[in-house]
Protein backbone atom coordinates (compact mmCIF):
# COMPACT_ATOMS: atom_id res chain seq x y z
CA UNK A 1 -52.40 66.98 -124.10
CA UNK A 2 -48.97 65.13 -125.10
CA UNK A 3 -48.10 62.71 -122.30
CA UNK A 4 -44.58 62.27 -120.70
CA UNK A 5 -44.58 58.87 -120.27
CA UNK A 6 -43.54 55.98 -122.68
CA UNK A 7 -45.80 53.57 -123.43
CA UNK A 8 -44.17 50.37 -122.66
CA UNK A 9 -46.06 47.88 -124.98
CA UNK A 10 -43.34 44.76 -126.15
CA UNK A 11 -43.64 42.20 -123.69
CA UNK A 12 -40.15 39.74 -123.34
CA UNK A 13 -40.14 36.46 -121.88
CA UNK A 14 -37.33 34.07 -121.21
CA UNK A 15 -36.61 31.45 -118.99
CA UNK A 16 -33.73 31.85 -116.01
CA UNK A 17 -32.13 29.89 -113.26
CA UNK A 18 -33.66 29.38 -109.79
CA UNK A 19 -33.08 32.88 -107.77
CA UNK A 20 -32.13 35.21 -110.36
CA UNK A 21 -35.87 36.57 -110.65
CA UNK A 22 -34.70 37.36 -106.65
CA UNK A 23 -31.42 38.45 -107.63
CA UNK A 24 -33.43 41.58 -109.83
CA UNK A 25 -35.74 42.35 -107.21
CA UNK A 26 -32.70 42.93 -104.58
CA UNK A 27 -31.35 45.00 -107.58
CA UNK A 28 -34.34 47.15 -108.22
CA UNK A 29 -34.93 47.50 -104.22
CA UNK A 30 -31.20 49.14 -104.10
CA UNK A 31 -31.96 51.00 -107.19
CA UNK A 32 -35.49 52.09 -106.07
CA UNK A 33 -37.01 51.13 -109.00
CA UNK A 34 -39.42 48.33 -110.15
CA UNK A 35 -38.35 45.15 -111.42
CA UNK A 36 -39.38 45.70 -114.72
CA UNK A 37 -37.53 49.11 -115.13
CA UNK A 38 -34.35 47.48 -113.50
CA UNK A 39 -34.42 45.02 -116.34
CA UNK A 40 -35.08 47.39 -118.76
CA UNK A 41 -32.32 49.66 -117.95
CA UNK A 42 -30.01 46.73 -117.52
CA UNK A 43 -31.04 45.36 -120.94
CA UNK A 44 -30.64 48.71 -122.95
CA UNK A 45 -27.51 49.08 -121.00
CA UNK A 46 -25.50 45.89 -122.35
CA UNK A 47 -27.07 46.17 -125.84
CA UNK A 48 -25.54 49.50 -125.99
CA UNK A 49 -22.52 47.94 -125.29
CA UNK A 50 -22.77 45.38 -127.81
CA UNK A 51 -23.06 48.20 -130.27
CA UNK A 52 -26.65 47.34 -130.66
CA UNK A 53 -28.28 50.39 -132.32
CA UNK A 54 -31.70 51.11 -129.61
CA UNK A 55 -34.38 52.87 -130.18
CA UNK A 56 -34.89 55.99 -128.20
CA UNK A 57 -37.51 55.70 -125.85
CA UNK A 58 -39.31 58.98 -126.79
CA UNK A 59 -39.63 56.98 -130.01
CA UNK A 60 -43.52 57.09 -129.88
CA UNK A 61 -44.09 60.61 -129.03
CA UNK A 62 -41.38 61.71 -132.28
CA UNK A 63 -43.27 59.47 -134.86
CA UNK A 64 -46.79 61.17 -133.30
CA UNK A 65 -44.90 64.62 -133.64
CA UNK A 66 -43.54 63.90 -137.57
């Protein structure tokens, strides 16, 4: 049975300024959404931007499919 859900496996760490770990979780409240996802979206939105070419996020289940 093929599963919906993307398999988040990457793990990103960086170091920020006192209260912006806060800052997201205020975000993500608004947004009802978890941190992580916030960041995600957030992230995938300003590379996109940046004309940074993403991967789609169904990318697992299309290379399982090929």
């Amino acid at each position: 049975m093929p599963s919906d859900r993307v398999e988040f496996s990457d793990h990103i760490r960086f170091k920020a300024e006192p209260g912006l770990n806060q800052a997201v979780a205020v975000a993500a409240q608004r947004a009802r959404s978890s941190s992580s996802e916030w960041m995600r979206r957030a992230l995938r939105e300003k590379l996109a931007a940046e004309g940074v070419v993403l991967p789609p996020l169904d990318a697992p289940a299309q290379r399982q499919a090929a």
